[in-house]
PDB file of N, CA and C in Angstrom:
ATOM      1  N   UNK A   1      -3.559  35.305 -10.588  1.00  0.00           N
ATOM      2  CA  UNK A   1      -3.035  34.126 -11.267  1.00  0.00           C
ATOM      3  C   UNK A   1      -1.693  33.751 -10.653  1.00  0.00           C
ATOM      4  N   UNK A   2      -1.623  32.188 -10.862  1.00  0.00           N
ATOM      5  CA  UNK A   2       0.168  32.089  -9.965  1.00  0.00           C
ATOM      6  C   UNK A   2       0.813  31.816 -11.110  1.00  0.00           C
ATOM      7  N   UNK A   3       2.036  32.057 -11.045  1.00  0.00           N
ATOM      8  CA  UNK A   3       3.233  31.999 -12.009  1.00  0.00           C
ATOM      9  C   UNK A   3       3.446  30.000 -12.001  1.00  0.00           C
ATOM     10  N   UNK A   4       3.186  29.791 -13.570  1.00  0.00           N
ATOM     11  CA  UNK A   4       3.627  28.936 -13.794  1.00  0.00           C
ATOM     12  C   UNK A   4       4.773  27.899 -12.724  1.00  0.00           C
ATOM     13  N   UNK A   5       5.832  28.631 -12.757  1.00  0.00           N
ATOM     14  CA  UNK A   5       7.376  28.253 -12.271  1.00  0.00           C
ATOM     15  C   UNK A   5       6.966  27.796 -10.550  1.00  0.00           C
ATOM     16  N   UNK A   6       5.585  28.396  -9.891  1.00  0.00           N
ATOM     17  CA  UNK A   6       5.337  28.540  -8.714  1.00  0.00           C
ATOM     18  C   UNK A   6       4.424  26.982  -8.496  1.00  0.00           C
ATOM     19  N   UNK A   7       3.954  25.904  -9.559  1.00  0.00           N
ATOM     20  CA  UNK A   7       3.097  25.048  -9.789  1.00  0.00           C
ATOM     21  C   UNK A   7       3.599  23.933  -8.645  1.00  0.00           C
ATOM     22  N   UNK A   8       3.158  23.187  -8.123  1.00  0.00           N
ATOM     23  CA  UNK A   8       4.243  22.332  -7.715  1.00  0.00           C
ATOM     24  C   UNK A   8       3.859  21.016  -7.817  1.00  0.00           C
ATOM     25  N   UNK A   9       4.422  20.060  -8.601  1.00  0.00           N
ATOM     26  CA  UNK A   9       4.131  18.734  -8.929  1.00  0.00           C
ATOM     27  C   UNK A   9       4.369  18.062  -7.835  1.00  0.00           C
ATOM     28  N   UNK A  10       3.107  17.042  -7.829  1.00  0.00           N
ATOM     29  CA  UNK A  10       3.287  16.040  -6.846  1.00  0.00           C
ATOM     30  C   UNK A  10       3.324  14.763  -7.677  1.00  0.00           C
ATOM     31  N   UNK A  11       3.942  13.765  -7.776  1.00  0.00           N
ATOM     32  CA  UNK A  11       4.124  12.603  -8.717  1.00  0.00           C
ATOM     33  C   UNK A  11       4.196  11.303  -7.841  1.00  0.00           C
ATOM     34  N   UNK A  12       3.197  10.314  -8.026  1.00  0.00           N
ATOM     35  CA  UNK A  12       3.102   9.321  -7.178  1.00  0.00           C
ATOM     36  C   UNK A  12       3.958   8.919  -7.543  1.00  0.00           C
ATOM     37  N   UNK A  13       4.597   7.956  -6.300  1.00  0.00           N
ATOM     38  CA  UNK A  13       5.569   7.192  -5.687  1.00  0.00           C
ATOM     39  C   UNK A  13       5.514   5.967  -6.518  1.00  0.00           C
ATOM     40  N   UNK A  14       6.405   5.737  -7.082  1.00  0.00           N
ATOM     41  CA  UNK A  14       6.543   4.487  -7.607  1.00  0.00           C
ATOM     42  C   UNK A  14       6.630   2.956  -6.497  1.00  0.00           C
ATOM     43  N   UNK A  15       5.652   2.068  -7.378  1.00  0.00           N
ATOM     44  CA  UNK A  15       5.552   0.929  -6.120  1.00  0.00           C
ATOM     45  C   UNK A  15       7.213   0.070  -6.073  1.00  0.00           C
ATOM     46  N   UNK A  16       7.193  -0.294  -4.903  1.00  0.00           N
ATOM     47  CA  UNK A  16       8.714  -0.804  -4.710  1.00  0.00           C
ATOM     48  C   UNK A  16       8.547  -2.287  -5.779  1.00  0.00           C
ATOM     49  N   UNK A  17       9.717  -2.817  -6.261  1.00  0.00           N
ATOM     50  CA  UNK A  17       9.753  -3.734  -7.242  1.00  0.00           C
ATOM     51  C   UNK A  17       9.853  -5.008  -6.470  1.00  0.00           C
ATOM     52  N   UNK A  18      10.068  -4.933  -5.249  1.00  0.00           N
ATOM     53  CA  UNK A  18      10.272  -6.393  -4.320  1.00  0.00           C
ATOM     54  C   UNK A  18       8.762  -6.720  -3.768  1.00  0.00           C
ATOM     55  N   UNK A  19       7.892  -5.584  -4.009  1.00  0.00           N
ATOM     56  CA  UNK A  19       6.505  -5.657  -3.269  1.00  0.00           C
ATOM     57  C   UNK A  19       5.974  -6.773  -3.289  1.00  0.00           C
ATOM     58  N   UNK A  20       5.437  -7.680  -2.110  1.00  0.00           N
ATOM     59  CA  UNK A  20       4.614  -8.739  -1.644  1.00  0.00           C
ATOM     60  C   UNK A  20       3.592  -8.834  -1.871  1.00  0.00           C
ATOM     61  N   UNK A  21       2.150  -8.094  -2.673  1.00  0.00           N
ATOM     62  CA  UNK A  21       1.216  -8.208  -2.170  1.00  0.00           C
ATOM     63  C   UNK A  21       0.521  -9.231  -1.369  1.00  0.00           C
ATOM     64  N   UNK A  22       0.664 -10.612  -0.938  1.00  0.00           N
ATOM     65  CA  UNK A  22      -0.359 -11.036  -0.842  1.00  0.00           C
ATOM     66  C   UNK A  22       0.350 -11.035   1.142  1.00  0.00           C
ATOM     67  N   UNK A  23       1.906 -10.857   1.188  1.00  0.00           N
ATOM     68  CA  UNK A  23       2.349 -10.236   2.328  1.00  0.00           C
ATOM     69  C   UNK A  23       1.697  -9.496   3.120  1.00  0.00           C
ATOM     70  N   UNK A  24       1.707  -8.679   2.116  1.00  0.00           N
ATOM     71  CA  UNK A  24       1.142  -7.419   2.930  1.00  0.00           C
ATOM     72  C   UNK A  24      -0.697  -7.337   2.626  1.00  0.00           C
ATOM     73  N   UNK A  25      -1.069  -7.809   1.928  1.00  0.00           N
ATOM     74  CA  UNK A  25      -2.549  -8.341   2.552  1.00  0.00           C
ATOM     75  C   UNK A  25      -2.711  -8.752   3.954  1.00  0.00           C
ATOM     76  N   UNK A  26      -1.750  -9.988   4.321  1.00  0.00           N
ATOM     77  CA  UNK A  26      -1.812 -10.358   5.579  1.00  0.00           C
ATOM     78  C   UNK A  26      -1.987  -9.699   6.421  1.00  0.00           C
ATOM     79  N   UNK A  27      -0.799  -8.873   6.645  1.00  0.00           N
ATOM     80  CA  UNK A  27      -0.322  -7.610   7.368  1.00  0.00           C
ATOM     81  C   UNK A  27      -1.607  -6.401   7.897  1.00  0.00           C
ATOM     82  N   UNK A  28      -2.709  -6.309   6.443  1.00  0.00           N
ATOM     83  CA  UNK A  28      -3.431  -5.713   7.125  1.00  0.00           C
ATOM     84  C   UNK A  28      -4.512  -6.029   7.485  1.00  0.00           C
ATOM     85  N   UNK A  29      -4.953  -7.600   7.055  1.00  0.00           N
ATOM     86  CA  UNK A  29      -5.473  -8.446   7.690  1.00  0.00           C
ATOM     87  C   UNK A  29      -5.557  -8.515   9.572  1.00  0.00           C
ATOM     88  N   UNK A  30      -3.668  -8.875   9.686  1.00  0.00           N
ATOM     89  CA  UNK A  30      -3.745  -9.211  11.308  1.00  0.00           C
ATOM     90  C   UNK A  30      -3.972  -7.384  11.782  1.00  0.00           C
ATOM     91  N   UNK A  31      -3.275  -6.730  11.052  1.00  0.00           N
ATOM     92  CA  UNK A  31      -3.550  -4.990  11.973  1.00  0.00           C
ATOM     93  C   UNK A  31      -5.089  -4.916  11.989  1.00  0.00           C
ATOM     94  N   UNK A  32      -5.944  -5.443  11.036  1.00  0.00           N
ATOM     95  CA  UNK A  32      -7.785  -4.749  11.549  1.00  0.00           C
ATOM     96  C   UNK A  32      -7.911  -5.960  11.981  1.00  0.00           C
ATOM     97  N   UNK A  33      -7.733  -6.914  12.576  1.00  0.00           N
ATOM     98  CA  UNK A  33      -8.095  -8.041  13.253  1.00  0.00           C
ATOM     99  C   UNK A  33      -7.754  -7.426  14.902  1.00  0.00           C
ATOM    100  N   UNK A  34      -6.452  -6.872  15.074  1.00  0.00           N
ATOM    101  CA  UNK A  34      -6.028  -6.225  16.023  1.00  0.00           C
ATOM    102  C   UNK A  34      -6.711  -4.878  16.779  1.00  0.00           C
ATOM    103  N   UNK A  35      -6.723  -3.964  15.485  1.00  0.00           N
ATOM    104  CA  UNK A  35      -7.855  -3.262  15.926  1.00  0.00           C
ATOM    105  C   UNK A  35      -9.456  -3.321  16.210  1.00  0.00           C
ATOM    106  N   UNK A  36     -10.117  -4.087  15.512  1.00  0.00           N
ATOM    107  CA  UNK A  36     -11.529  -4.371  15.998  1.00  0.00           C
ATOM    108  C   UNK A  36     -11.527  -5.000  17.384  1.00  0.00           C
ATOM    109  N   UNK A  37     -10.168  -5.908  17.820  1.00  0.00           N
ATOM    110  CA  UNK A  37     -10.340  -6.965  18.557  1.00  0.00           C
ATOM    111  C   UNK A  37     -10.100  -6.118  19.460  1.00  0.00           C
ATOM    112  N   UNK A  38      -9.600  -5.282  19.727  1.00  0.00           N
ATOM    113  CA  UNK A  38      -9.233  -4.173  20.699  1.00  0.00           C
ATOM    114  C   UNK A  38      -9.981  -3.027  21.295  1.00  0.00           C
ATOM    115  N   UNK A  39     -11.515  -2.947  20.407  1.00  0.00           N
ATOM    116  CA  UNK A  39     -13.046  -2.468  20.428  1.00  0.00           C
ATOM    117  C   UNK A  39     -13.737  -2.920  21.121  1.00  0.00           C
ATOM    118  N   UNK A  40     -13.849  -4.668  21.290  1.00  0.00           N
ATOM    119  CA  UNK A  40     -14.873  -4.923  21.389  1.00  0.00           C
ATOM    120  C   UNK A  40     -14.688  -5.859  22.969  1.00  0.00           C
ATOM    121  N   UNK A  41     -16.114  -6.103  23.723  1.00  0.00           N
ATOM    122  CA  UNK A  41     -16.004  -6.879  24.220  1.00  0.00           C
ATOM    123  C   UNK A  41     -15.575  -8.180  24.556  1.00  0.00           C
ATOM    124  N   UNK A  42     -15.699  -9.193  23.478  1.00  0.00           N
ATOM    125  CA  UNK A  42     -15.942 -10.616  23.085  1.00  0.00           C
ATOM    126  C   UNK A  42     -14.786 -10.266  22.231  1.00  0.00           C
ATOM    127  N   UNK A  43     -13.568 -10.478  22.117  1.00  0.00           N
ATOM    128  CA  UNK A  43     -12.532  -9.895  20.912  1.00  0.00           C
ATOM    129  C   UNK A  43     -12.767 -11.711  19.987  1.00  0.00           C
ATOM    130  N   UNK A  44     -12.964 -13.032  21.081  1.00  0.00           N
ATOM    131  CA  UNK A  44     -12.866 -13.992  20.261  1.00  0.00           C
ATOM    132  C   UNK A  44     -13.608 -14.431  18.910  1.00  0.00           C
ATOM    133  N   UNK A  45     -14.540 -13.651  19.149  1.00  0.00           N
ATOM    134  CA  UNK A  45     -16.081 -13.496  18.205  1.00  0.00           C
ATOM    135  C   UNK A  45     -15.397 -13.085  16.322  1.00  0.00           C
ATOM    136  N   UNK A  46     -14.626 -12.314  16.999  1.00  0.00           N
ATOM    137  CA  UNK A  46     -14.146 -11.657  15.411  1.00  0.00           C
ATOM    138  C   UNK A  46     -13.108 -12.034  14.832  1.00  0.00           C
ATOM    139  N   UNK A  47     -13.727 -12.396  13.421  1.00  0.00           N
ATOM    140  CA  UNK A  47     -12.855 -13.286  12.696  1.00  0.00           C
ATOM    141  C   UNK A  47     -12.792 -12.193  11.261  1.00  0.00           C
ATOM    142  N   UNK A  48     -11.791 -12.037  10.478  1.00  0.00           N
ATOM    143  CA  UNK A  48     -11.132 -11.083   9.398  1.00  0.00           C
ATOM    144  C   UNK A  48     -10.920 -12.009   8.559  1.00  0.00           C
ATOM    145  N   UNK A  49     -11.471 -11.642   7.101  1.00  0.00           N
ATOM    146  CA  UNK A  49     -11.557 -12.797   6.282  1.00  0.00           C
ATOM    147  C   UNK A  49     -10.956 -11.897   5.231  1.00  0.00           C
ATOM    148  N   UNK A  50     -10.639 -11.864   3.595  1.00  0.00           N
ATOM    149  CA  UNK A  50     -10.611 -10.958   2.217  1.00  0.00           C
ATOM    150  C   UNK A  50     -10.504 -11.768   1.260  1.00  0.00           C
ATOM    151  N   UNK A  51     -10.771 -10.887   0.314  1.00  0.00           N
ATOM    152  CA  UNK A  51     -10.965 -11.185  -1.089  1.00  0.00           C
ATOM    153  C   UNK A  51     -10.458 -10.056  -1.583  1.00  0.00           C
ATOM    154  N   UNK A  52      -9.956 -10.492  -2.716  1.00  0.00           N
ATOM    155  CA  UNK A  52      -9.152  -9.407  -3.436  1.00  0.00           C
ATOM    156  C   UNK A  52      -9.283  -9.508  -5.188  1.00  0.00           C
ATOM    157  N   UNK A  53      -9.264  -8.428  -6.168  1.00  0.00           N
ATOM    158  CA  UNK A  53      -9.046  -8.409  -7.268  1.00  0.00           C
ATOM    159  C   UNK A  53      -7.692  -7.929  -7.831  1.00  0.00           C
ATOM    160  N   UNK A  54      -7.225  -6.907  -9.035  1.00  0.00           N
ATOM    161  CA  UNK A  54      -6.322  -6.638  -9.169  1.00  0.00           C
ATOM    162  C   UNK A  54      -5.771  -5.322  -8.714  1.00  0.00           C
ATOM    163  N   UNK A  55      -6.933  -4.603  -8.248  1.00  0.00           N
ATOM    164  CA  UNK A  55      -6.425  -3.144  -7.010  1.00  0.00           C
ATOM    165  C   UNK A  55      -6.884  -3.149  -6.233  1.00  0.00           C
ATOM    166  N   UNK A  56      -7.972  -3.890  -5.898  1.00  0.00           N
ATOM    167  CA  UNK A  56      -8.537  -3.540  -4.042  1.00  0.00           C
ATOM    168  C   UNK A  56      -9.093  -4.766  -3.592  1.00  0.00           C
ATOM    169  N   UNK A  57      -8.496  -4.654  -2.234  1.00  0.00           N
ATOM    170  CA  UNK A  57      -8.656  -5.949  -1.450  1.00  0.00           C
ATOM    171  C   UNK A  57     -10.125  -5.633  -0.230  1.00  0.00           C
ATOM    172  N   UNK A  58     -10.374  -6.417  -0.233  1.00  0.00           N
ATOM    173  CA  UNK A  58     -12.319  -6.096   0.605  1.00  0.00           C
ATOM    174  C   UNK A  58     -11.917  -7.048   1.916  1.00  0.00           C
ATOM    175  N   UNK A  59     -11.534  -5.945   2.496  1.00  0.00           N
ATOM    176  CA  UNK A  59     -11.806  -7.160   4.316  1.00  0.00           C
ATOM    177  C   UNK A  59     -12.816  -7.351   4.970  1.00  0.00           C
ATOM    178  N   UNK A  60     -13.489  -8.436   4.857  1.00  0.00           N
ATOM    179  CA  UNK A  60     -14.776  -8.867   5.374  1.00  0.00           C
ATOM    180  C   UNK A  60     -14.565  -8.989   6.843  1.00  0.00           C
ATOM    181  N   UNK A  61     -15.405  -8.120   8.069  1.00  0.00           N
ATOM    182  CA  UNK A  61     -14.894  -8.475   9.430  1.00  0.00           C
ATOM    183  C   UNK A  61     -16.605  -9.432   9.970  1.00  0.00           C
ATOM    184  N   UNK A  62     -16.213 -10.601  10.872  1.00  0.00           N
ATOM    185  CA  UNK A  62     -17.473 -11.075  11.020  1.00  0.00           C
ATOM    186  C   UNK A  62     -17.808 -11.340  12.442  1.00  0.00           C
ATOM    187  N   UNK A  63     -18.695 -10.924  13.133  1.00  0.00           N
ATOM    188  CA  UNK A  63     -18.733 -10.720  14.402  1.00  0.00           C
ATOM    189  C   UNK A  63     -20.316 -11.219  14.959  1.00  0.00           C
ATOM    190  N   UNK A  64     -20.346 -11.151  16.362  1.00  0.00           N
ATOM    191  CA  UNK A  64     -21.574 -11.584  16.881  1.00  0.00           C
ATOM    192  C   UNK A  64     -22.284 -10.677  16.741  1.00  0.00           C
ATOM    193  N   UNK A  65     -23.466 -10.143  16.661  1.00  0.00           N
ATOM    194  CA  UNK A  65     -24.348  -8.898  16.764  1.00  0.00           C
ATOM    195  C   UNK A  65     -24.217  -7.909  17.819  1.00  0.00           C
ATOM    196  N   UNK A  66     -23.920  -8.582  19.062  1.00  0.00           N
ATOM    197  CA  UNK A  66     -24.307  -7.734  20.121  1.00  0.00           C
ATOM    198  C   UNK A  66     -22.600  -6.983  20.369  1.00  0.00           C
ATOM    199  N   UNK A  67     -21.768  -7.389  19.063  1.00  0.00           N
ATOM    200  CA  UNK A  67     -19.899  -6.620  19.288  1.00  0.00           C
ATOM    201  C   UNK A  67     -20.866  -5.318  18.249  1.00  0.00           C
ATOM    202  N   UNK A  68     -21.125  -5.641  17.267  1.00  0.00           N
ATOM    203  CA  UNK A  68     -21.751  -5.080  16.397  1.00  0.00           C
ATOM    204  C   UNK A  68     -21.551  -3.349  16.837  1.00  0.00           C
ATOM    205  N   UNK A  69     -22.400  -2.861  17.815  1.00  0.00           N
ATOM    206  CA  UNK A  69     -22.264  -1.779  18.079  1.00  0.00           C
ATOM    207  C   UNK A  69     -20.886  -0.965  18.360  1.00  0.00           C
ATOM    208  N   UNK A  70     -20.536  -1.799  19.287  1.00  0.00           N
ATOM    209  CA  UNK A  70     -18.994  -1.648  19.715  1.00  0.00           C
ATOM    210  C   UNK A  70     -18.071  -1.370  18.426  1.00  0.00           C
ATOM    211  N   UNK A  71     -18.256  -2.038  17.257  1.00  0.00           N
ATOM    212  CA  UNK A  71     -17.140  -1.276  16.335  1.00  0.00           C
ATOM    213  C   UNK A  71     -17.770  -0.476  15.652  1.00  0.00           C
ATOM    214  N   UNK A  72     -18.632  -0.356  15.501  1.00  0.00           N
ATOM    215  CA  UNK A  72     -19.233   1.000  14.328  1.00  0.00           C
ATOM    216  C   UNK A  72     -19.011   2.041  15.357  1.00  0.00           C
ATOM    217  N   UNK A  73     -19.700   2.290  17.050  1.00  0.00           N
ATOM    218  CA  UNK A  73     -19.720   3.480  17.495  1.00  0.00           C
ATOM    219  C   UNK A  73     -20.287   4.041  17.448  1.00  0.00           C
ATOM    220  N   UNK A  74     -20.222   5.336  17.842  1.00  0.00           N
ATOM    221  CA  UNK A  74     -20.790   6.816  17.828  1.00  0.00           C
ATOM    222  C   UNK A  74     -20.992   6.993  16.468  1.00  0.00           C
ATOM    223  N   UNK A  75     -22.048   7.254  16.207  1.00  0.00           N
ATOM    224  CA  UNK A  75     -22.371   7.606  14.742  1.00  0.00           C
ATOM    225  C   UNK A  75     -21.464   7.485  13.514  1.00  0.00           C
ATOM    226  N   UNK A  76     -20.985   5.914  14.197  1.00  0.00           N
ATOM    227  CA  UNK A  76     -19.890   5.657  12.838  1.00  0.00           C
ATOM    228  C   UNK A  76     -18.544   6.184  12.906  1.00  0.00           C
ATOM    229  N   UNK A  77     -18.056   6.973  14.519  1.00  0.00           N
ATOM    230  CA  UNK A  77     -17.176   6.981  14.399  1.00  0.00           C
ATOM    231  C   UNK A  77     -15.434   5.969  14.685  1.00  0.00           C
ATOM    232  N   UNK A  78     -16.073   5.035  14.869  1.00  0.00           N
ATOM    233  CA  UNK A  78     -15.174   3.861  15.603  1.00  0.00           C
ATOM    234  C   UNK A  78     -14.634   2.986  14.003  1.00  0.00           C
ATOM    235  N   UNK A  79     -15.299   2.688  13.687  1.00  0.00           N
ATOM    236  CA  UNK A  79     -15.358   2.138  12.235  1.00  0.00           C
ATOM    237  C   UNK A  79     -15.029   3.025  11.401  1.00  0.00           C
ATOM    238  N   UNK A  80     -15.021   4.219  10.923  1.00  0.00           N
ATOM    239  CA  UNK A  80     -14.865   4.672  10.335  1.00  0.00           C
ATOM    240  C   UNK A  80     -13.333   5.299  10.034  1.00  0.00           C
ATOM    241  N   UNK A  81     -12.867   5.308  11.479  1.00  0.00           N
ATOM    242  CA  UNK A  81     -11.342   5.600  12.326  1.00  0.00           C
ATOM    243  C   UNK A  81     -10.741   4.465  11.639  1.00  0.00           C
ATOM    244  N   UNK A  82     -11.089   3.537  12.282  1.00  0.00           N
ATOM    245  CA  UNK A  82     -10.325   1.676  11.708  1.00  0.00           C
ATOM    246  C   UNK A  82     -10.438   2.131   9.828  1.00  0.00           C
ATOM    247  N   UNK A  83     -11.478   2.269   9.630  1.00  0.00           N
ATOM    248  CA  UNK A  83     -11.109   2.912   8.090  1.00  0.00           C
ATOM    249  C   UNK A  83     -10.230   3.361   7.647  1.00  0.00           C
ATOM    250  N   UNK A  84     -10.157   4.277   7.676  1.00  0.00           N
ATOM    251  CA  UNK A  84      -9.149   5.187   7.905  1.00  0.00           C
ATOM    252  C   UNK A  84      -7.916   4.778   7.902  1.00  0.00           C
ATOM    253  N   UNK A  85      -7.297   4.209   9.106  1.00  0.00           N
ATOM    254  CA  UNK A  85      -6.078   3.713   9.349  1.00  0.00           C
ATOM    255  C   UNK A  85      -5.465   2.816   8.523  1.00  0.00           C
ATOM    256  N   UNK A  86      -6.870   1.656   8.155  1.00  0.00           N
ATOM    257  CA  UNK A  86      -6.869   0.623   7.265  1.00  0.00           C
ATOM    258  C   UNK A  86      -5.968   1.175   6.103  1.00  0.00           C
ATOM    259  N   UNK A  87      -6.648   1.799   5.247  1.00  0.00           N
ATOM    260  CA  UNK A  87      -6.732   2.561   3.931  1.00  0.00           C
ATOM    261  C   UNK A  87      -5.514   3.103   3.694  1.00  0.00           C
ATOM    262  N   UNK A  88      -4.809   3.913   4.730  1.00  0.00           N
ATOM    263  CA  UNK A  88      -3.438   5.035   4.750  1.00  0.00           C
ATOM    264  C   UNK A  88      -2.744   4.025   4.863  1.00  0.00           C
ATOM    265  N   UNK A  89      -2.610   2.783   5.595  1.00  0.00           N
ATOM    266  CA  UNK A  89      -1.454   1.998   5.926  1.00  0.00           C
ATOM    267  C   UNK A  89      -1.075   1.171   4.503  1.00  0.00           C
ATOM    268  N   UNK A  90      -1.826   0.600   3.735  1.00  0.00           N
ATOM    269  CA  UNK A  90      -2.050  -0.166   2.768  1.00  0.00           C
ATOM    270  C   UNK A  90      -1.798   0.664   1.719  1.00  0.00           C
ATOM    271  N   UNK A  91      -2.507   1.646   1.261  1.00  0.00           N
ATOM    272  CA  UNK A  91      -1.882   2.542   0.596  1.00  0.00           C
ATOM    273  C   UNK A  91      -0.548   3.204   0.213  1.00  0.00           C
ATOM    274  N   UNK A  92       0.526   3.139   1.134  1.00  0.00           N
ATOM    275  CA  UNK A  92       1.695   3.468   1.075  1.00  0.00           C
ATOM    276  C   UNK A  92       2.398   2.181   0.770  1.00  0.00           C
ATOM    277  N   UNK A  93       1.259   0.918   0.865  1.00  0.00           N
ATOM    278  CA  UNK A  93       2.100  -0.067  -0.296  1.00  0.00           C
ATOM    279  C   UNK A  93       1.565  -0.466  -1.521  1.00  0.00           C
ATOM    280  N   UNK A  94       0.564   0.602  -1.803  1.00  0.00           N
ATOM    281  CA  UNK A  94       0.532   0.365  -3.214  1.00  0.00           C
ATOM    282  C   UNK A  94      -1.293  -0.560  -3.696  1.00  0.00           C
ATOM    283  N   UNK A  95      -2.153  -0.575  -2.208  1.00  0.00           N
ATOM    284  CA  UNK A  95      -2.854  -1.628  -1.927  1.00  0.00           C
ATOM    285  C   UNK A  95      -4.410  -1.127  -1.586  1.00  0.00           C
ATOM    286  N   UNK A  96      -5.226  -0.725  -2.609  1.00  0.00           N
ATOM    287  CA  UNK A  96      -6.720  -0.381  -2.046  1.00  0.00           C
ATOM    288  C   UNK A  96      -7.528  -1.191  -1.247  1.00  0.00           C
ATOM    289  N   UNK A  97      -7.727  -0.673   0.206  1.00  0.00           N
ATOM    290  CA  UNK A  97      -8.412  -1.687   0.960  1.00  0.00           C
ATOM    291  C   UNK A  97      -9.668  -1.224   1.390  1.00  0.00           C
ATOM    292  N   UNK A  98     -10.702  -1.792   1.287  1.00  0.00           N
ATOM    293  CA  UNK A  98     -12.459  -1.452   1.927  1.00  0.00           C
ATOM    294  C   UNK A  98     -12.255  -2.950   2.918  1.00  0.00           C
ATOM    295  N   UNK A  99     -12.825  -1.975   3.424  1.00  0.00           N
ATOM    296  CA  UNK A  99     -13.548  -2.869   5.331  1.00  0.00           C
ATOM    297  C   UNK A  99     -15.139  -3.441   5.167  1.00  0.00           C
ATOM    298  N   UNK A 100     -15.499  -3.824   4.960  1.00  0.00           N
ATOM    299  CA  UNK A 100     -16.902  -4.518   5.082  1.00  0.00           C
ATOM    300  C   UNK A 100     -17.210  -4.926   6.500  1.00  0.00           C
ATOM    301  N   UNK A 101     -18.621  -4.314   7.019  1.00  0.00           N
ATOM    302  CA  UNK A 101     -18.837  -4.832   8.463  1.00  0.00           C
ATOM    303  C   UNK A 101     -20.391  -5.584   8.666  1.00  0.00           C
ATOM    304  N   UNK A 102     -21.085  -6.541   8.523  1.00  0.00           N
ATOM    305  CA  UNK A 102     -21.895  -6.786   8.329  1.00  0.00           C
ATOM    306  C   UNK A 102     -23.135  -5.864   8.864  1.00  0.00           C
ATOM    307  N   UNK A 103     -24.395  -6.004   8.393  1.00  0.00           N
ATOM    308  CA  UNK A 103     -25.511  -4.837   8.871  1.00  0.00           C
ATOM    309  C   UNK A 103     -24.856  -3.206   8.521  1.00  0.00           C
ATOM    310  N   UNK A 104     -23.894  -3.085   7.770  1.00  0.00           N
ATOM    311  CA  UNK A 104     -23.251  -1.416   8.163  1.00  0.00           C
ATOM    312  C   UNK A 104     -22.684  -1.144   6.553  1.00  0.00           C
ATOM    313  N   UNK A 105     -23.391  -0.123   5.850  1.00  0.00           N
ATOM    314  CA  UNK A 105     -22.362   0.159   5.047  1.00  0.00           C
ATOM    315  C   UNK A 105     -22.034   1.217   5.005  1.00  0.00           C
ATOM    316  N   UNK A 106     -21.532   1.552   3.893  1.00  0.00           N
ATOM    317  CA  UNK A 106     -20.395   3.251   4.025  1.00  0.00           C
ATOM    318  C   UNK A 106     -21.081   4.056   3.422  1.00  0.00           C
ATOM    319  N   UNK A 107     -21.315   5.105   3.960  1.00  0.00           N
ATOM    320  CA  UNK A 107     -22.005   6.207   3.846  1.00  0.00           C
ATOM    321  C   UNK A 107     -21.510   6.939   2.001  1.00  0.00           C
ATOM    322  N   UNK A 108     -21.603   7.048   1.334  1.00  0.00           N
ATOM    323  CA  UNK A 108     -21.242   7.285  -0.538  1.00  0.00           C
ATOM    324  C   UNK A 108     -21.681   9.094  -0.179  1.00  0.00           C
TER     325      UNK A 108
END
């Protein structure tokens, strides 16, 4: 058993009071616009769209078919990376973000 006194609280971060959201929507708007566009062949093809409620914002990415492969990857690992990055960056402002890629969803 561990000693009480040994517990160690972790206490989320309070969101900053000047926070932008719809700022920093943008923000990670142009960063996965940047990163997909930086995947793929045809970068002009891909266009980054969202919708948002009151905790999570859904970035719709929309592309030609044949980029298609190019961002999902290796068994999902290309897309899943951009996930990733998406999610941690947005998060430290306070901001749940899902990636939507057409033909592809997330493995539950």
């Amino acid at each position: 058993m561990t000693d009480p006194s040994e517990i160690k609280v972790i206490r989320k971060r309070p969101e900053p009071k000047d926070l932008d959201s719809g700022r920093v929507r943008e923000e990670g708007k142009e960063l996965l616009q940047a990163l997909i566009r930086g995947l793929v062949d045809h970068p002009d093809s891909i266009v980054v769209s969202y919708s948002f409620g009151d905790k999570t914002t859904v970035y719709k990415v929309e592309c030609d078919q044949k980029c298609l492969g190019q961002i999902i990857g290796a068994k999902g690992k290309n897309i899943n990376g951009v996930r990733a990055v998406i999610s941690a960056t947005l998060a430290r402002k306070g901001v749940r973000a899902v990636v939507e890629i057409p033909y592809y969803c997330v493995d539950a």
